[in-house]
Every structure is written in structure tokens, then in C-alpha cells.
N, C-alpha and C. Protein backbone atom coordinates (compact mmCIF):
# COMPACT_ATOMS: atom_id res chain seq x y z
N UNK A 1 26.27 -32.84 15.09
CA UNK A 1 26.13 -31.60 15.83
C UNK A 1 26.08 -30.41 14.89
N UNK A 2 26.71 -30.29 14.07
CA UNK A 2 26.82 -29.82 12.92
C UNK A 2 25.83 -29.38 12.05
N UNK A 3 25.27 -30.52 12.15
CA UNK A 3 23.50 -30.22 11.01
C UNK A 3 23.05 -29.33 11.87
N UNK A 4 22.88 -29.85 13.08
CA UNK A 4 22.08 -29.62 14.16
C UNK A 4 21.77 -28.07 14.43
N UNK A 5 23.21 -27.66 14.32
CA UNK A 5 22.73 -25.80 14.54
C UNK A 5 22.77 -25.22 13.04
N UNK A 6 22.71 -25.60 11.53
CA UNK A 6 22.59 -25.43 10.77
C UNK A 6 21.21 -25.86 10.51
N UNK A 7 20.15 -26.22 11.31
CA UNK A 7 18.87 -26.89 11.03
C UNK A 7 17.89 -25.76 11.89
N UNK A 8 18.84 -25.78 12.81
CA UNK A 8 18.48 -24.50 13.70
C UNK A 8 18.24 -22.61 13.45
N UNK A 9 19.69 -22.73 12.58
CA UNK A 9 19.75 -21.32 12.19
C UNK A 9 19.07 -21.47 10.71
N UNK A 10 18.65 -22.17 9.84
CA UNK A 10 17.85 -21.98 9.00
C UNK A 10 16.27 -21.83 9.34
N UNK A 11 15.81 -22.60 10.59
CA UNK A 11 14.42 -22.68 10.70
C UNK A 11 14.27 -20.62 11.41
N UNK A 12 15.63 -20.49 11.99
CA UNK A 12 14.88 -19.08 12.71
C UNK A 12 14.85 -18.37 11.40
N UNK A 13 15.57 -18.45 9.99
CA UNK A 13 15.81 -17.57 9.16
C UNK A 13 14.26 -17.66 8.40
N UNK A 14 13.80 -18.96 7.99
CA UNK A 14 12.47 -19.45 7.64
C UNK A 14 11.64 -18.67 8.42
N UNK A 15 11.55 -18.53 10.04
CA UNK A 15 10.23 -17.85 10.55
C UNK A 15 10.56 -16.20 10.50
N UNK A 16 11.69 -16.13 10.51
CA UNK A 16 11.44 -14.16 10.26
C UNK A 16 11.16 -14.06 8.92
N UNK A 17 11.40 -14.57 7.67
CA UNK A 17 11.06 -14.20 6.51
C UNK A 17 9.27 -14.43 6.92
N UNK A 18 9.12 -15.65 7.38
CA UNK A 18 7.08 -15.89 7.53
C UNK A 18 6.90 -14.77 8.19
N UNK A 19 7.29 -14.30 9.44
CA UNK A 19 6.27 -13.31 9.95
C UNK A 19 6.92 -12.02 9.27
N UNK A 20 7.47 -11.98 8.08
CA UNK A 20 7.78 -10.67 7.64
C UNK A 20 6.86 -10.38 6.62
N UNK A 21 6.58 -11.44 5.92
CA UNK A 21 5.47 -12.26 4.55
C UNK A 21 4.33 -11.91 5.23
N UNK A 22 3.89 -12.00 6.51
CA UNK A 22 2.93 -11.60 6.94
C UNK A 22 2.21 -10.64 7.49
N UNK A 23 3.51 -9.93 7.94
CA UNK A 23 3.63 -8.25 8.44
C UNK A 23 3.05 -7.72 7.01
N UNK A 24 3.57 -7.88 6.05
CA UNK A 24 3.37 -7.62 4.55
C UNK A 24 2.24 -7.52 4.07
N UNK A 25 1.65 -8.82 4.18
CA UNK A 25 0.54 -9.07 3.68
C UNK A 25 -1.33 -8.10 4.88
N UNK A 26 -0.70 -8.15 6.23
CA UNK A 26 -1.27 -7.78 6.76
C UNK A 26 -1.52 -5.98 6.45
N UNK A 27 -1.06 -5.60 6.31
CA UNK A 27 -0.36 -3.84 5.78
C UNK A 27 -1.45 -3.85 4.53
N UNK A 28 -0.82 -4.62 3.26
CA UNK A 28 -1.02 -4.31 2.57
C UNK A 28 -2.30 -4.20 2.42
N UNK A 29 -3.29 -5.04 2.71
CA UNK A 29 -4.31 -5.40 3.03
C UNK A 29 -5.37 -4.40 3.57
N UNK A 30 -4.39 -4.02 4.97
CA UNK A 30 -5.23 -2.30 5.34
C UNK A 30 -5.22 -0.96 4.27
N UNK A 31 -4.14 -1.06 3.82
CA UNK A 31 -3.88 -0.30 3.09
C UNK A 31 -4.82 -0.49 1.63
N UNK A 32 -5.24 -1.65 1.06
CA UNK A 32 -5.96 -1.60 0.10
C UNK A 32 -7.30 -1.10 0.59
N UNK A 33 -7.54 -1.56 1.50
CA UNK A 33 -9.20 -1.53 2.58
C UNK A 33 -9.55 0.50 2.80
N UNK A 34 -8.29 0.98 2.78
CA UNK A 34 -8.16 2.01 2.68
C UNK A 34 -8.67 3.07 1.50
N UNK A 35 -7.80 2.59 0.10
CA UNK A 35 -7.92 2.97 -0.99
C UNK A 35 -9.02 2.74 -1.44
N UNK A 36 -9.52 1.28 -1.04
CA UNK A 36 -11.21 1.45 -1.68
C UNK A 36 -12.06 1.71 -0.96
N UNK A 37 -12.17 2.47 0.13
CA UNK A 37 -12.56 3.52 0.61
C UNK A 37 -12.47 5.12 0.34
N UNK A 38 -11.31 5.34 -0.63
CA UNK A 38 -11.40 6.63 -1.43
C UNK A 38 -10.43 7.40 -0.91
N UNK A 39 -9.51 6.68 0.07
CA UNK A 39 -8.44 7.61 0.89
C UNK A 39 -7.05 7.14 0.64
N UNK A 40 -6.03 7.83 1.46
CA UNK A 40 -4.61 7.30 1.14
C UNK A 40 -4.54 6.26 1.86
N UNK A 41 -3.38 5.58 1.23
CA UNK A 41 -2.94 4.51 2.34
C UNK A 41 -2.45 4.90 3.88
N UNK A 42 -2.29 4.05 4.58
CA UNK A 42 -2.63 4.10 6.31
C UNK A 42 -0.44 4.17 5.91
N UNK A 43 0.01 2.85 5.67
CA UNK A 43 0.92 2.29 6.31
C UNK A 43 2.65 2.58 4.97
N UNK A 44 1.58 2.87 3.85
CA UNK A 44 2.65 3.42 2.75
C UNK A 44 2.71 4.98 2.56
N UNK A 45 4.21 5.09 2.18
CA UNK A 45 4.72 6.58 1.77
C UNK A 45 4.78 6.99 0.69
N UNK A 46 4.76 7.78 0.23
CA UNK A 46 4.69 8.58 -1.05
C UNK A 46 6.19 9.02 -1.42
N UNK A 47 6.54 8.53 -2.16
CA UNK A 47 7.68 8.89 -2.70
C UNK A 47 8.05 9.11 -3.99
N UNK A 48 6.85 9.03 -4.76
CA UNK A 48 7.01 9.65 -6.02
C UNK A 48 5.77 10.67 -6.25
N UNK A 49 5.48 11.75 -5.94
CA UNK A 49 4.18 12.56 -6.19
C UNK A 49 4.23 13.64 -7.45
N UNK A 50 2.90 13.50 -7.94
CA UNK A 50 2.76 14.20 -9.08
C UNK A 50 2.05 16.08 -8.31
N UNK A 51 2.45 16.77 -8.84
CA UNK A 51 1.87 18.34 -8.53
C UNK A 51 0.34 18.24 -8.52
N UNK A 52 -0.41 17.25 -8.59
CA UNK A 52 -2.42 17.64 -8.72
C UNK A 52 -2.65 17.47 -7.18
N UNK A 53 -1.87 17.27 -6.60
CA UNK A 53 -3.08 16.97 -5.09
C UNK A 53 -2.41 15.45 -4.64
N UNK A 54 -1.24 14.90 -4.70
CA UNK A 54 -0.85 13.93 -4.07
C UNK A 54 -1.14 12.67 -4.46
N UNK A 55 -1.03 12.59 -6.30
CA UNK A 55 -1.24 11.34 -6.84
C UNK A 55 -0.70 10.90 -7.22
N UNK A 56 0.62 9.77 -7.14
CA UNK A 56 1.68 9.45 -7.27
C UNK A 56 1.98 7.85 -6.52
N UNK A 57 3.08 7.20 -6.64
CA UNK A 57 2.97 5.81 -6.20
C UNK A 57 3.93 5.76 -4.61
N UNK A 58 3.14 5.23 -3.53
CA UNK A 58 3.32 4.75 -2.53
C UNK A 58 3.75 3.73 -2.20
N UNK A 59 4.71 3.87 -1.28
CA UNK A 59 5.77 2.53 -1.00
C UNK A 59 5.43 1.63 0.24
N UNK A 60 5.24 0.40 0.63
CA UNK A 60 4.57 -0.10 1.76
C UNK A 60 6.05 -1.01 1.90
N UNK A 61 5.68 -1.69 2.86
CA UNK A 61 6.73 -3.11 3.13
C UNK A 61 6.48 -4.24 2.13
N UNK A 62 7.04 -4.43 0.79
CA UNK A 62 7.26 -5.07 -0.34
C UNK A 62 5.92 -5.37 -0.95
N UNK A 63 5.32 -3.81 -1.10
CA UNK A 63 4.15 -3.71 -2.21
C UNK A 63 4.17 -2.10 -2.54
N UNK A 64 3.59 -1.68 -3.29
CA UNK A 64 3.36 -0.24 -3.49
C UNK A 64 1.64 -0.07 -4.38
N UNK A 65 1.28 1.30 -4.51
CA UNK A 65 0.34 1.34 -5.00
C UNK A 65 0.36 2.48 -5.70
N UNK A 66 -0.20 2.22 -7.31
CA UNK A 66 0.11 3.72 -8.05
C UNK A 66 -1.16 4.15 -8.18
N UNK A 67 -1.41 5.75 -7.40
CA UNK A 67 -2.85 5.97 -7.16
C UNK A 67 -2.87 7.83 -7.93
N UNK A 68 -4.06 7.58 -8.36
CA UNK A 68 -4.59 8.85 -9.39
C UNK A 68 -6.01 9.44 -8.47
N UNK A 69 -5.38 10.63 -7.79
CA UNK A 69 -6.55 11.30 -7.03
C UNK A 69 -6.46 12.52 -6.48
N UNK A 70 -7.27 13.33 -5.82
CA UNK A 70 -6.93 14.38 -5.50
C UNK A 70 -7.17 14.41 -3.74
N UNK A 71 -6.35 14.60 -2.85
CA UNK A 71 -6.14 15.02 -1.39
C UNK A 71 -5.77 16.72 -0.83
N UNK A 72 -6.43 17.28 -1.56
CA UNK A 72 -6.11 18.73 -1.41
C UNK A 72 -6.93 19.30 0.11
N UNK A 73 -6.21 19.72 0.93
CA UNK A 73 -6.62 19.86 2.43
C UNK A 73 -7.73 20.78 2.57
N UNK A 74 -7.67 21.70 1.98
CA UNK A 74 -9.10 22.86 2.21
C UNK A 74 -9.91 23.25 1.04
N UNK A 75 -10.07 22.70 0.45
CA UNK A 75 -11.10 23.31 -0.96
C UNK A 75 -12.17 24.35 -0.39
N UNK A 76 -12.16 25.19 -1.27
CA UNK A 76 -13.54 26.33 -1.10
C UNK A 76 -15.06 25.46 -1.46
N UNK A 77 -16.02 25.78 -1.09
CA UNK A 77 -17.48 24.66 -1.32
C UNK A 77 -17.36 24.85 -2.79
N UNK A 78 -17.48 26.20 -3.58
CA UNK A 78 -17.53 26.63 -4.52
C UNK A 78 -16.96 25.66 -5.86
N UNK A 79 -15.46 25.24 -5.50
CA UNK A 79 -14.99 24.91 -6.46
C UNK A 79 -15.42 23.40 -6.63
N UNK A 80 -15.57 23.02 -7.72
CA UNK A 80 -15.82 21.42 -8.12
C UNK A 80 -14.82 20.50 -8.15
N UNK A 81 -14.34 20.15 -7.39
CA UNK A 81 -12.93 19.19 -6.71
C UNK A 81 -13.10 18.37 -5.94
N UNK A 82 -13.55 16.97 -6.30
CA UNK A 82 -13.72 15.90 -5.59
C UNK A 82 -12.61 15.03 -5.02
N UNK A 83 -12.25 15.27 -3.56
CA UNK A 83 -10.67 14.42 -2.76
C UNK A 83 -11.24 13.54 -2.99
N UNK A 84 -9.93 12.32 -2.85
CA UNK A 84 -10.15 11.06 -2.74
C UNK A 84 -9.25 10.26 -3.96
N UNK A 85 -9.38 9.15 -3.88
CA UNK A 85 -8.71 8.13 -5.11
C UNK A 85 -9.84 7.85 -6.37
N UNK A 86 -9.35 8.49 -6.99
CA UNK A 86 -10.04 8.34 -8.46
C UNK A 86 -9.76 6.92 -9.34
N UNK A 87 -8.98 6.26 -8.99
CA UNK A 87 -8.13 5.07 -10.15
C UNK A 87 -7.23 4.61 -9.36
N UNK A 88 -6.64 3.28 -9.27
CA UNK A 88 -5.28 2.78 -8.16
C UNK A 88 -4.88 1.26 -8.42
N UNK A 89 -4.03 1.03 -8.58
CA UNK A 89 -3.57 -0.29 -8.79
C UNK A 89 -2.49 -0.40 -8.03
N UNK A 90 -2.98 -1.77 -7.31
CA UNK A 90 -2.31 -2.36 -5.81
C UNK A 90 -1.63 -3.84 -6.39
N UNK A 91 -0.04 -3.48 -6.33
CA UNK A 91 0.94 -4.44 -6.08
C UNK A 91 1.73 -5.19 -5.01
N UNK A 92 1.72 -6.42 -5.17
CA UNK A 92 1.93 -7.21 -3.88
C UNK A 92 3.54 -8.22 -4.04
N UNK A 93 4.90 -7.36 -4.00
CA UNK A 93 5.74 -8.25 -4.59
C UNK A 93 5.66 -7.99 -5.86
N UNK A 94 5.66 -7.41 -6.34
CA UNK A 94 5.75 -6.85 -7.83
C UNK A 94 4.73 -7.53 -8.91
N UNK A 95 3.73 -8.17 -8.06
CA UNK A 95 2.47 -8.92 -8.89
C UNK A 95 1.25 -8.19 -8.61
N UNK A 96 0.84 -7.54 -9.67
CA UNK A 96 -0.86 -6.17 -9.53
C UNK A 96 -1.33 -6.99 -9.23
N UNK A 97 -2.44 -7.33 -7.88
CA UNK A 97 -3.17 -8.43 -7.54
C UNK A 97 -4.38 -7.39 -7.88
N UNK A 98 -4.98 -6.17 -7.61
CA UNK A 98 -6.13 -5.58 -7.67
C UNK A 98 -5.72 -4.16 -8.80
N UNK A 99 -6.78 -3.73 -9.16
CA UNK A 99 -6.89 -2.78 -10.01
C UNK A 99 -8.64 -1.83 -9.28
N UNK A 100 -7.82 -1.17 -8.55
CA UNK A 100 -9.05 -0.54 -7.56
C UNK A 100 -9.81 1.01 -7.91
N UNK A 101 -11.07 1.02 -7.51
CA UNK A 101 -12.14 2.07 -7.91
C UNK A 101 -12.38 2.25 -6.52
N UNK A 102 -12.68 3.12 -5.62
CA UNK A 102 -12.94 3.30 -4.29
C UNK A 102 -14.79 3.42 -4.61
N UNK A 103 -15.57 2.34 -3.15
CA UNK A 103 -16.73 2.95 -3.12
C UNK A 103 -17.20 3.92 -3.32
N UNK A 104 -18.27 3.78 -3.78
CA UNK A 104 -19.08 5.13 -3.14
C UNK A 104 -19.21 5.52 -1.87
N UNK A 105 -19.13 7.05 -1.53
CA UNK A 105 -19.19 7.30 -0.37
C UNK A 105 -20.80 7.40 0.16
């Protein structure tokens, strides 16, 4: 009887870590789909930002991404300041799986 709910309470501990692994992976995923598109991430926060326009590394559910770009809200036509992600490298679990350039728009 014994095993029995010890077989039990390990398998529920096994499926919340899976659908957490997958919550994860699903995120991160938008969130890269994002960046190489030339924009911020959807689902990560910024918690380390540099003073140019919001380029600094973003925190997701156990990945982050350290991104070099400019997001400045109103530019004049005049000035030569291209928004968007210039450079970005996307970590998954503390392993850089991509090293990202956003399309062309």
C-alpha cells in the first residue's frame, strides 16, 4: 500500500514538471518567433535594461534572452534610428540553443 501512494505521488510530481517543460518550451518558442521578427519578446520581462532604447536581457519561464536593439516609442522621420532587435541570443535552461538576427522586414 505503501509503494502504492508513493508511485502515485511521484507520477503527479513527474507530470507537473512535463507540462511545466512544456509551458516552457512552448513560450520560449513564441518568444524566439518574435525576436526574429525584429521585436521584443511576447511572454519575457526585462529585468536587466541598458539606457539605448531597451536592450538588455529578458527573463521567460526557465530561459532568457540577451537582446541588443533599439524600441524607442516615437522617433522623428528625420532621425536615422532603426527599432527593432539588432543581435540576440536565446537560452533554453541555461543552454544558447540560437544566436538570432531578425528578418528582414
Amino acid at each position: 500500500m505503501e509503494g502504492s501512494a508513493q508511485n502515485k505521488a511521484l507520477t503527479k510530481v513527474l507530470i507537473v514538471c512535463a507540462v511545466l517543460f512544456a509551458l516552457s518550451l512552448t513560450l520560449f518558442l513564441a518568444d524566439t518567433a518574435a525576436v526574429r521578427g525584429g521585436n521584443k519578446p511576447v511572454f519575457a520581462c526585462c529585468f536587466r535594461r541598458a539606457d539605448d532604447g531597451c536592450s538588455g536581457r529578458y527573463f521567460g519561464l526557465g530561459y532568457w534572452f540577451d537582446i541588443k536593439g533599439q524600441f524607442l516609442p516615437d522617433v522623428p522621420e528625420g532621425l536615422a534610428v532603426q527599432n527593432g532587435v539588432r543581435e540576440a541570443n536565446g537560452f533554453f535552461f541555461g543552454i544558447r540553443l540560437a544566436r538570432l538576427e531578425p528578418t528582414a522586414r
